[in-house]
PDB file of N, CA and C in Angstrom:
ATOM      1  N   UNK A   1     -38.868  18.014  46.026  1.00  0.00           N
ATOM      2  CA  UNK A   1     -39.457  17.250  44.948  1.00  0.00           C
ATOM      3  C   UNK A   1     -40.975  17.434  44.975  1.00  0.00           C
ATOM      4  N   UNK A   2     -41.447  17.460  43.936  1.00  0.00           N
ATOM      5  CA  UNK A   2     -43.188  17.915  43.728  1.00  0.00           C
ATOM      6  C   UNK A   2     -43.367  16.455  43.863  1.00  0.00           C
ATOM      7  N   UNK A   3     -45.132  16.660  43.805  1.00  0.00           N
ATOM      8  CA  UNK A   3     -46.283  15.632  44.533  1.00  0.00           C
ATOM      9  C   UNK A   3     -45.973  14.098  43.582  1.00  0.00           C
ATOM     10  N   UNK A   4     -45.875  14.560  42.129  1.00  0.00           N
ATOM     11  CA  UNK A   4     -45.745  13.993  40.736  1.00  0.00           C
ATOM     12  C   UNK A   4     -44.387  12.820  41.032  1.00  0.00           C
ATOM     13  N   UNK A   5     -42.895  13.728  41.773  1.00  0.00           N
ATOM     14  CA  UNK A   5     -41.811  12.951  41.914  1.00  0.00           C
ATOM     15  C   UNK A   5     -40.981  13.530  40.827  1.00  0.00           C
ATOM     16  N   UNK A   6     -41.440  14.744  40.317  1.00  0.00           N
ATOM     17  CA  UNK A   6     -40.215  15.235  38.962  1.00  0.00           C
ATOM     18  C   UNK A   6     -40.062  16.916  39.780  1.00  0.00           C
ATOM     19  N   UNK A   7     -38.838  16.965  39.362  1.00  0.00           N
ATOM     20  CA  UNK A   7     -37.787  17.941  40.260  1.00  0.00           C
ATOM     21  C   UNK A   7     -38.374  19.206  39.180  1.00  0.00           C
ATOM     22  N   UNK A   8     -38.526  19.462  38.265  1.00  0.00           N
ATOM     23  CA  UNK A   8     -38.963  20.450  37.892  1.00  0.00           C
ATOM     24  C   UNK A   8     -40.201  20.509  36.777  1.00  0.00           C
ATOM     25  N   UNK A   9     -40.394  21.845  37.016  1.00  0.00           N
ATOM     26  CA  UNK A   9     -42.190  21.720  35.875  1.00  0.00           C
ATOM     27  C   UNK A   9     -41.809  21.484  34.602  1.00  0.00           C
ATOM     28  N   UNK A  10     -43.061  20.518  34.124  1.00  0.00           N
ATOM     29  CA  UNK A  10     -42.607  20.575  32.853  1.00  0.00           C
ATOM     30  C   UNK A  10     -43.955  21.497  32.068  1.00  0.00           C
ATOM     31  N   UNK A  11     -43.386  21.607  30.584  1.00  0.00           N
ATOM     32  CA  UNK A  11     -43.631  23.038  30.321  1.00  0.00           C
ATOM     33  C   UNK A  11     -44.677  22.531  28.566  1.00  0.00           C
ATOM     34  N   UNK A  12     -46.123  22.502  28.294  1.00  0.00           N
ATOM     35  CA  UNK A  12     -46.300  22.068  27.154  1.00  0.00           C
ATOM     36  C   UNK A  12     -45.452  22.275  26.043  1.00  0.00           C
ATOM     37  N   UNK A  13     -45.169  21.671  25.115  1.00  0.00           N
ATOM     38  CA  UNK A  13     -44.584  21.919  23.700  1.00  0.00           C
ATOM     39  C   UNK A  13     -44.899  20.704  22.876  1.00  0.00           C
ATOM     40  N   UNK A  14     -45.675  21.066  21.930  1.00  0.00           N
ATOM     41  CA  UNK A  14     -46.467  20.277  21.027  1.00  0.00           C
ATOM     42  C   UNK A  14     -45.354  20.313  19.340  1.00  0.00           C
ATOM     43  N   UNK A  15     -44.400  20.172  19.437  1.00  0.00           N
ATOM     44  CA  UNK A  15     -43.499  20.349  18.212  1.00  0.00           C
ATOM     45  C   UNK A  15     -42.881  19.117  17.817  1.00  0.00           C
ATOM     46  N   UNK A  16     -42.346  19.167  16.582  1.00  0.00           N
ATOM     47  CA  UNK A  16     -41.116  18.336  16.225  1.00  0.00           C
ATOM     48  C   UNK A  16     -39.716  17.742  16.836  1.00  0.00           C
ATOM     49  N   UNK A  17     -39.612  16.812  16.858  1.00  0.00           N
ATOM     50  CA  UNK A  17     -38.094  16.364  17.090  1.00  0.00           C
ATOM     51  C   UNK A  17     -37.614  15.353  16.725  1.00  0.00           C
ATOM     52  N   UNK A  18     -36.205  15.389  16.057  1.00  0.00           N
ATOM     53  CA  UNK A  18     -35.690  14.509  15.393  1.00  0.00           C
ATOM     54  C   UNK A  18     -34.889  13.406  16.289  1.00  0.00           C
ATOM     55  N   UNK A  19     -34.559  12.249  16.495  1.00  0.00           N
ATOM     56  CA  UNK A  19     -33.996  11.546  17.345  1.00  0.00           C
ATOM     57  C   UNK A  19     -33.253  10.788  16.742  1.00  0.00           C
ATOM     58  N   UNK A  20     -31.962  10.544  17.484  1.00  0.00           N
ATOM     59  CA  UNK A  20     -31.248   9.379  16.632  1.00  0.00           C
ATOM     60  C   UNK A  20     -30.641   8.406  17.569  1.00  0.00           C
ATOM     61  N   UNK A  21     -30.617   7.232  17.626  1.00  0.00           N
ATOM     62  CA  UNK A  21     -29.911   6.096  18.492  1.00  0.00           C
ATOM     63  C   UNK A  21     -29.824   4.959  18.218  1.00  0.00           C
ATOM     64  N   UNK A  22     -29.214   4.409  19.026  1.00  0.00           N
ATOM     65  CA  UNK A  22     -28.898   3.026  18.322  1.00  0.00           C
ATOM     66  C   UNK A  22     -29.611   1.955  18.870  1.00  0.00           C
ATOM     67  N   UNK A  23     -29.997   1.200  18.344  1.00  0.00           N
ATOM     68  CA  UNK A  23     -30.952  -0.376  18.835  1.00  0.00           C
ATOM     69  C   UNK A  23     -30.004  -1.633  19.333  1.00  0.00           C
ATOM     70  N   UNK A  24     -30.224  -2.328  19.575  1.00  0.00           N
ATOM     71  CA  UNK A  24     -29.748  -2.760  20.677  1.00  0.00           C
ATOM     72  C   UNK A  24     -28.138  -4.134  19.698  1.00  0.00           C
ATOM     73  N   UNK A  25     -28.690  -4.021  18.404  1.00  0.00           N
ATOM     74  CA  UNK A  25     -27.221  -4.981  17.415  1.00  0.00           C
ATOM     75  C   UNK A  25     -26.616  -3.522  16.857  1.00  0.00           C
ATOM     76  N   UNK A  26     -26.870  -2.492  17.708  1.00  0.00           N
ATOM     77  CA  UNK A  26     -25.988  -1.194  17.316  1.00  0.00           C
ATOM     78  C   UNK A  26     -26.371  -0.586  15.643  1.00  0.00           C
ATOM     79  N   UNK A  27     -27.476  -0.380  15.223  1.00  0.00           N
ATOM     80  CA  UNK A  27     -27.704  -0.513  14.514  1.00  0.00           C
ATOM     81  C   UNK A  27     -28.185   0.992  14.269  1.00  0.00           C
ATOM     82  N   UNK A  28     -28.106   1.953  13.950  1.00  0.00           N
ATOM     83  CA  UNK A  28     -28.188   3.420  14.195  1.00  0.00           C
ATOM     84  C   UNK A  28     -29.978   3.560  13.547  1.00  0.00           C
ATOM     85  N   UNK A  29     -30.676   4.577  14.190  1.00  0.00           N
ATOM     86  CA  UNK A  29     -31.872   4.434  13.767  1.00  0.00           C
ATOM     87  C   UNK A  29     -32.303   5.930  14.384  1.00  0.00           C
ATOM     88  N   UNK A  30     -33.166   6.417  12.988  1.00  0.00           N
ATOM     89  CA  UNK A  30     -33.502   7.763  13.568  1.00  0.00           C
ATOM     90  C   UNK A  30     -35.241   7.510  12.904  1.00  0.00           C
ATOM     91  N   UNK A  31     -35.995   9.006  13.912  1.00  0.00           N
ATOM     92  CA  UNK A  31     -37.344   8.476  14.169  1.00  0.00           C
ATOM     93  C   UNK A  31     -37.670  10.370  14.174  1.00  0.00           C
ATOM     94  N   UNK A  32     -38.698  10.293  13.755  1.00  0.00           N
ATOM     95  CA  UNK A  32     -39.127  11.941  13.254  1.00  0.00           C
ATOM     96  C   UNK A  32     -40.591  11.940  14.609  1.00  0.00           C
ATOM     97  N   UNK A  33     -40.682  12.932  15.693  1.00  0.00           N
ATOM     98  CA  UNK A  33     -41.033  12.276  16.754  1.00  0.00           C
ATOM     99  C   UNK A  33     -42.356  13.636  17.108  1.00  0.00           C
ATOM    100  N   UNK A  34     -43.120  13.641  17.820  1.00  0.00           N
ATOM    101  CA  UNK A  34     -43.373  14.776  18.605  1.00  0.00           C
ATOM    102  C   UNK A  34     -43.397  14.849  20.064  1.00  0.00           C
ATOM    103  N   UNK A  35     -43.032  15.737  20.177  1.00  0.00           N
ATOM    104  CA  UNK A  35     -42.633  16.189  21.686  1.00  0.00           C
ATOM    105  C   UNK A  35     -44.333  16.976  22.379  1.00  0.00           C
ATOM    106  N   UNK A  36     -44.734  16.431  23.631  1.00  0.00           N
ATOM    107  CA  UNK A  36     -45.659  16.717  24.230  1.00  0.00           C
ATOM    108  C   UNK A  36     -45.425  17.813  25.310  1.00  0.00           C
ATOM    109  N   UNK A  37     -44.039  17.426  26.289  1.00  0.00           N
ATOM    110  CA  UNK A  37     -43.357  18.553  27.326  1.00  0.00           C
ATOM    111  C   UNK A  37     -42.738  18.197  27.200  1.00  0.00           C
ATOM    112  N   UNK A  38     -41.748  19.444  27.683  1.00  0.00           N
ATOM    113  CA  UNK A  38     -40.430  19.907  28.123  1.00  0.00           C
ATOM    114  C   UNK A  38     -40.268  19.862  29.258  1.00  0.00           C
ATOM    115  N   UNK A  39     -38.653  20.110  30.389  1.00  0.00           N
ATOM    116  CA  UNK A  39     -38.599  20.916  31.413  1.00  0.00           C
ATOM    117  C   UNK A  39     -37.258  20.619  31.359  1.00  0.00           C
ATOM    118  N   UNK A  40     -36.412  21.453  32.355  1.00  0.00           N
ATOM    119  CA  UNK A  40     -35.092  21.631  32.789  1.00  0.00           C
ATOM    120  C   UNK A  40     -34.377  20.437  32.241  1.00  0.00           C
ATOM    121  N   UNK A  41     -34.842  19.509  32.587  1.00  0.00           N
ATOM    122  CA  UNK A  41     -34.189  18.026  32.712  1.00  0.00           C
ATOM    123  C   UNK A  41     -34.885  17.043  31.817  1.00  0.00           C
ATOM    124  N   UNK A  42     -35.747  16.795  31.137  1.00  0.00           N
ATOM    125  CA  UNK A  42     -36.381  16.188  30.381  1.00  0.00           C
ATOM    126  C   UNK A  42     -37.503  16.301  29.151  1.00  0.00           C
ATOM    127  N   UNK A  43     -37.561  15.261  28.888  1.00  0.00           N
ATOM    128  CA  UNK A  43     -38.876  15.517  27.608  1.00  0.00           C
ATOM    129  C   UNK A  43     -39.650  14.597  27.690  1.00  0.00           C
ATOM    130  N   UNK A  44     -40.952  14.495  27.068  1.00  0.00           N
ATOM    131  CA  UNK A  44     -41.612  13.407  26.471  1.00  0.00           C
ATOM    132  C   UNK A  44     -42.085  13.416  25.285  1.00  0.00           C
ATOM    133  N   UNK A  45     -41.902  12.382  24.993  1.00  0.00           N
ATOM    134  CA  UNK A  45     -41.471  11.720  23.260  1.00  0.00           C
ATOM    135  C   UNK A  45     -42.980  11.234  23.063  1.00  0.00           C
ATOM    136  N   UNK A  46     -43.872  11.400  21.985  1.00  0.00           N
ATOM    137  CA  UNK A  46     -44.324  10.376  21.151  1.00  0.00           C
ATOM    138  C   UNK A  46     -43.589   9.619  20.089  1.00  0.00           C
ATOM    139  N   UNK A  47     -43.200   8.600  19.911  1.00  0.00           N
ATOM    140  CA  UNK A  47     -42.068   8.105  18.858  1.00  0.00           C
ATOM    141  C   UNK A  47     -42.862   6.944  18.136  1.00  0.00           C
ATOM    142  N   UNK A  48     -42.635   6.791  17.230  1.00  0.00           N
ATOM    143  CA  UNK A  48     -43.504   5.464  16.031  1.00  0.00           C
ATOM    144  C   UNK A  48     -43.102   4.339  16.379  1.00  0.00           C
ATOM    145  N   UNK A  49     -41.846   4.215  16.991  1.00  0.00           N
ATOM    146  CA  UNK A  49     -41.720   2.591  17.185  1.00  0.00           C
ATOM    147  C   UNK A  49     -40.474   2.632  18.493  1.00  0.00           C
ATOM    148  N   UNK A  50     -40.450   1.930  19.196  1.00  0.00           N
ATOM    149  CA  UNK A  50     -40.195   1.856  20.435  1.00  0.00           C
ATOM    150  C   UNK A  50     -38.256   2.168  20.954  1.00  0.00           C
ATOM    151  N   UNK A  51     -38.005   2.526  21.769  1.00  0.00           N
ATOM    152  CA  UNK A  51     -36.206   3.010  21.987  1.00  0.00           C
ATOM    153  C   UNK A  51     -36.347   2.270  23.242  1.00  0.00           C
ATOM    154  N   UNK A  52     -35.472   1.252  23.514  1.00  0.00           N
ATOM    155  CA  UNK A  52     -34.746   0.236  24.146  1.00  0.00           C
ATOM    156  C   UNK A  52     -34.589   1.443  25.593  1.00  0.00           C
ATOM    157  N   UNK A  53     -34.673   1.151  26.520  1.00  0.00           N
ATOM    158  CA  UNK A  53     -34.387   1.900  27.948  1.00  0.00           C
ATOM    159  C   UNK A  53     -33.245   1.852  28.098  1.00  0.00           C
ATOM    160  N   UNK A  54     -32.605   2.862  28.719  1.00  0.00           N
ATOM    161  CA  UNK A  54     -31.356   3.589  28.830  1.00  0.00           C
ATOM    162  C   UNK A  54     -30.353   3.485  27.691  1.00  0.00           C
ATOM    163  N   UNK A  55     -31.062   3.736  26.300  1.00  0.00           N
ATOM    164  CA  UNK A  55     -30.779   3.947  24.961  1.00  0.00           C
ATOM    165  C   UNK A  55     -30.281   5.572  25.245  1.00  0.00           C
ATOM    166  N   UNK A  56     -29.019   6.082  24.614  1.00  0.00           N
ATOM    167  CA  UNK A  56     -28.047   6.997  24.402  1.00  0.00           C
ATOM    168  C   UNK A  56     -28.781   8.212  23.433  1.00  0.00           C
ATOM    169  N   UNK A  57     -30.363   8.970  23.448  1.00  0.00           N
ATOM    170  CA  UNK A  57     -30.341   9.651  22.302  1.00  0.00           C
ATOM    171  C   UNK A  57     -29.699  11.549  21.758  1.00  0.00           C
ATOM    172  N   UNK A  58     -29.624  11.614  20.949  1.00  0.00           N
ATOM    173  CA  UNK A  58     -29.524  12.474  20.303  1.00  0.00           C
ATOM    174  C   UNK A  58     -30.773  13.538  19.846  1.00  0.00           C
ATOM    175  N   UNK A  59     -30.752  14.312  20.295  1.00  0.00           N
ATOM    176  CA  UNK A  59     -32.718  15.239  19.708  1.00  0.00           C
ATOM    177  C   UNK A  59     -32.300  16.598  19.243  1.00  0.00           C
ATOM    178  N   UNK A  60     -33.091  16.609  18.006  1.00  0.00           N
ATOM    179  CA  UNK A  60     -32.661  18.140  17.354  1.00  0.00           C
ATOM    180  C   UNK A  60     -34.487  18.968  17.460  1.00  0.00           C
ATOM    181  N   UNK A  61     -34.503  19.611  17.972  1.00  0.00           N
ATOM    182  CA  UNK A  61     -35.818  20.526  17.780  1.00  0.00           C
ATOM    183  C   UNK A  61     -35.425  21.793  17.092  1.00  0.00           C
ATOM    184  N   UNK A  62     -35.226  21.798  16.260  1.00  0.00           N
ATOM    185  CA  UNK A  62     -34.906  23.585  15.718  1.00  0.00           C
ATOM    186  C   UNK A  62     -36.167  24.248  16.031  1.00  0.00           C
ATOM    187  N   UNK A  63     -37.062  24.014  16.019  1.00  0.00           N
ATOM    188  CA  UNK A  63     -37.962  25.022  16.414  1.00  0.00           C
ATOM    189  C   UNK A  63     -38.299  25.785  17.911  1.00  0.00           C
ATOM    190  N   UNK A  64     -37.361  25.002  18.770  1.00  0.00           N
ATOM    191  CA  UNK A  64     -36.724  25.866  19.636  1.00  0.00           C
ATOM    192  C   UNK A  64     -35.307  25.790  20.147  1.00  0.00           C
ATOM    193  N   UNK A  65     -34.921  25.876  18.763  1.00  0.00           N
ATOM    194  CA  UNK A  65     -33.437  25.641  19.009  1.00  0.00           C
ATOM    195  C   UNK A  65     -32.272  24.780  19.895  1.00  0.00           C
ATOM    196  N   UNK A  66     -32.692  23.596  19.951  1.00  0.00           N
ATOM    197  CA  UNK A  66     -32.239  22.449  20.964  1.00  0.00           C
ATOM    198  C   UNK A  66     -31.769  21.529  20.155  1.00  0.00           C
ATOM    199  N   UNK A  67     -30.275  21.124  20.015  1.00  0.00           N
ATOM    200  CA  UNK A  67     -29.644  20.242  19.369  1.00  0.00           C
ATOM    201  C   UNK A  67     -28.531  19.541  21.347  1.00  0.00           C
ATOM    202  N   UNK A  68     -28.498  18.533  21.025  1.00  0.00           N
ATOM    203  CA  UNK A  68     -27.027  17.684  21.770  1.00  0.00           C
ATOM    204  C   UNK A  68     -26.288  16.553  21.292  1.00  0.00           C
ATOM    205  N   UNK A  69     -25.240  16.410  21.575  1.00  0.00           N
ATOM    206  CA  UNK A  69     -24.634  14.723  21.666  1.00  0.00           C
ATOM    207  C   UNK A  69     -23.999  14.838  22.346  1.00  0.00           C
ATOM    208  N   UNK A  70     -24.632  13.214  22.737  1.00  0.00           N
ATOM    209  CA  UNK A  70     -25.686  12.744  23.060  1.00  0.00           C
ATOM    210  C   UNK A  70     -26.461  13.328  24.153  1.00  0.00           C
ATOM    211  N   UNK A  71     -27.685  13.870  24.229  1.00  0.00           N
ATOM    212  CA  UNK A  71     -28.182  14.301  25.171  1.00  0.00           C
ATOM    213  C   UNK A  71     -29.397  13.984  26.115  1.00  0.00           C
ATOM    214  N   UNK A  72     -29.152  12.714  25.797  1.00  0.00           N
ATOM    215  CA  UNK A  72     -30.097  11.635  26.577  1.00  0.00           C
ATOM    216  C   UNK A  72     -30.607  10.259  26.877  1.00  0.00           C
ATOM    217  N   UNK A  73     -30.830  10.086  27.906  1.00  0.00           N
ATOM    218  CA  UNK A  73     -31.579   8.813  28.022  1.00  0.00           C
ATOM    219  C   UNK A  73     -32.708   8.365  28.392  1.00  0.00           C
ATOM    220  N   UNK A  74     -32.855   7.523  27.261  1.00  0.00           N
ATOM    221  CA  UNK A  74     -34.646   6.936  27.769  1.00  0.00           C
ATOM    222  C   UNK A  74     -34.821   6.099  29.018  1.00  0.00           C
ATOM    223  N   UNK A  75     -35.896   6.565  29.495  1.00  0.00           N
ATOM    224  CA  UNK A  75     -35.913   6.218  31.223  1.00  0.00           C
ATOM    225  C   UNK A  75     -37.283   5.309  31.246  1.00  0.00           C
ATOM    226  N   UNK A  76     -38.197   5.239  30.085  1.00  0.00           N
ATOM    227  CA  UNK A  76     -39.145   4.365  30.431  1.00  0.00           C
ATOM    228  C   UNK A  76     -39.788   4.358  28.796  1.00  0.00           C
ATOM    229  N   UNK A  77     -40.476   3.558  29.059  1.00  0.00           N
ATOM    230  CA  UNK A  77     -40.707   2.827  27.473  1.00  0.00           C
ATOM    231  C   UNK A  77     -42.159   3.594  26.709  1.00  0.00           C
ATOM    232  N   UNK A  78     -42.306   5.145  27.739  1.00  0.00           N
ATOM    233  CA  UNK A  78     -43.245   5.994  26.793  1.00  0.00           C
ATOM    234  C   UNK A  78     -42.208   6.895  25.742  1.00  0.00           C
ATOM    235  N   UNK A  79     -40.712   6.856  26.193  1.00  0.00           N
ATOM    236  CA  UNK A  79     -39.652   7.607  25.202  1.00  0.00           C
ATOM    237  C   UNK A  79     -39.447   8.870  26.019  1.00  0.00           C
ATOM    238  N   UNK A  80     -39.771   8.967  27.447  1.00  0.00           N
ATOM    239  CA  UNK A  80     -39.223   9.956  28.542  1.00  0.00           C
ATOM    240  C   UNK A  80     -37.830  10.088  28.172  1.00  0.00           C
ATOM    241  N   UNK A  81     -37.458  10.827  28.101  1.00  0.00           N
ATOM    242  CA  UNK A  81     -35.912  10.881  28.056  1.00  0.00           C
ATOM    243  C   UNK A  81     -35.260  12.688  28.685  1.00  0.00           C
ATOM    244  N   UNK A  82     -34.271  11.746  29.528  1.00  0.00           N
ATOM    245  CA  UNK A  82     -34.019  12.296  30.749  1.00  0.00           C
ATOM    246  C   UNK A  82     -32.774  12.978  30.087  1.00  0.00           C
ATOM    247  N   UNK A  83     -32.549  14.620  30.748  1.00  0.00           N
ATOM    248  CA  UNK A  83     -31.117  15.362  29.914  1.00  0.00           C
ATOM    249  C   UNK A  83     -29.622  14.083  30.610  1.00  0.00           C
ATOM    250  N   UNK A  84     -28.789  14.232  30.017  1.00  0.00           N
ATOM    251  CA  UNK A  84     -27.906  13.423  30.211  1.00  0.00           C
ATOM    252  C   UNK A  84     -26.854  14.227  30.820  1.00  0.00           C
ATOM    253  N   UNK A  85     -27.029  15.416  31.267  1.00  0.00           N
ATOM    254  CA  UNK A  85     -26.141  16.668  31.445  1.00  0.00           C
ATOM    255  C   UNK A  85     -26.954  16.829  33.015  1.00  0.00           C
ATOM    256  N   UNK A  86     -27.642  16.424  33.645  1.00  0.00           N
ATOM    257  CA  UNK A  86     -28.128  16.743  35.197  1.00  0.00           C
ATOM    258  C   UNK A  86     -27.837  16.295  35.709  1.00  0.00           C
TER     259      UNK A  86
END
């Protein structure tokens, strides 16, 4: 494990991503987002209004070709969201 405490580098990417999840009366809600980094296992989100922690999301980046479902969870209330597949 690096100095930081994250298992792998993360990698700049200043792009788009679409997110979709549900709020907490299940209420489906999608949020047009930008992504700051990448890496193996995660992302970080700028998002407009806030995703409930260990919220279930969904992220489409076509601009580098990255769609899942569900392929993640938010791990802290900057919109980190951790692959759900590691």
């Amino acid at each position: 494990m690096k100095k930081d405490g994250r298992r792998h580098d993360r990698v700049n990417y200043h792009g788009p991503v679409q997110v979709v999840w549900k709020d907490k009366i299940g209420q489906e809600k999608f949020a047009r987002t930008k992504c700051l980094n990448v890496s193996e296992s995660g992302m970080e989100l700028e998002c407009p209004e806030p995703i409930e922690v260990r919220s279930y999301v969904v992220l489409r980046a076509e601009r580098i070709h990255f769609t899942g479902t569900p392929c993640g969870i938010v791990n802290d209330t900057r919109a980190n969201i951790t692959s759900a597949l590691s």
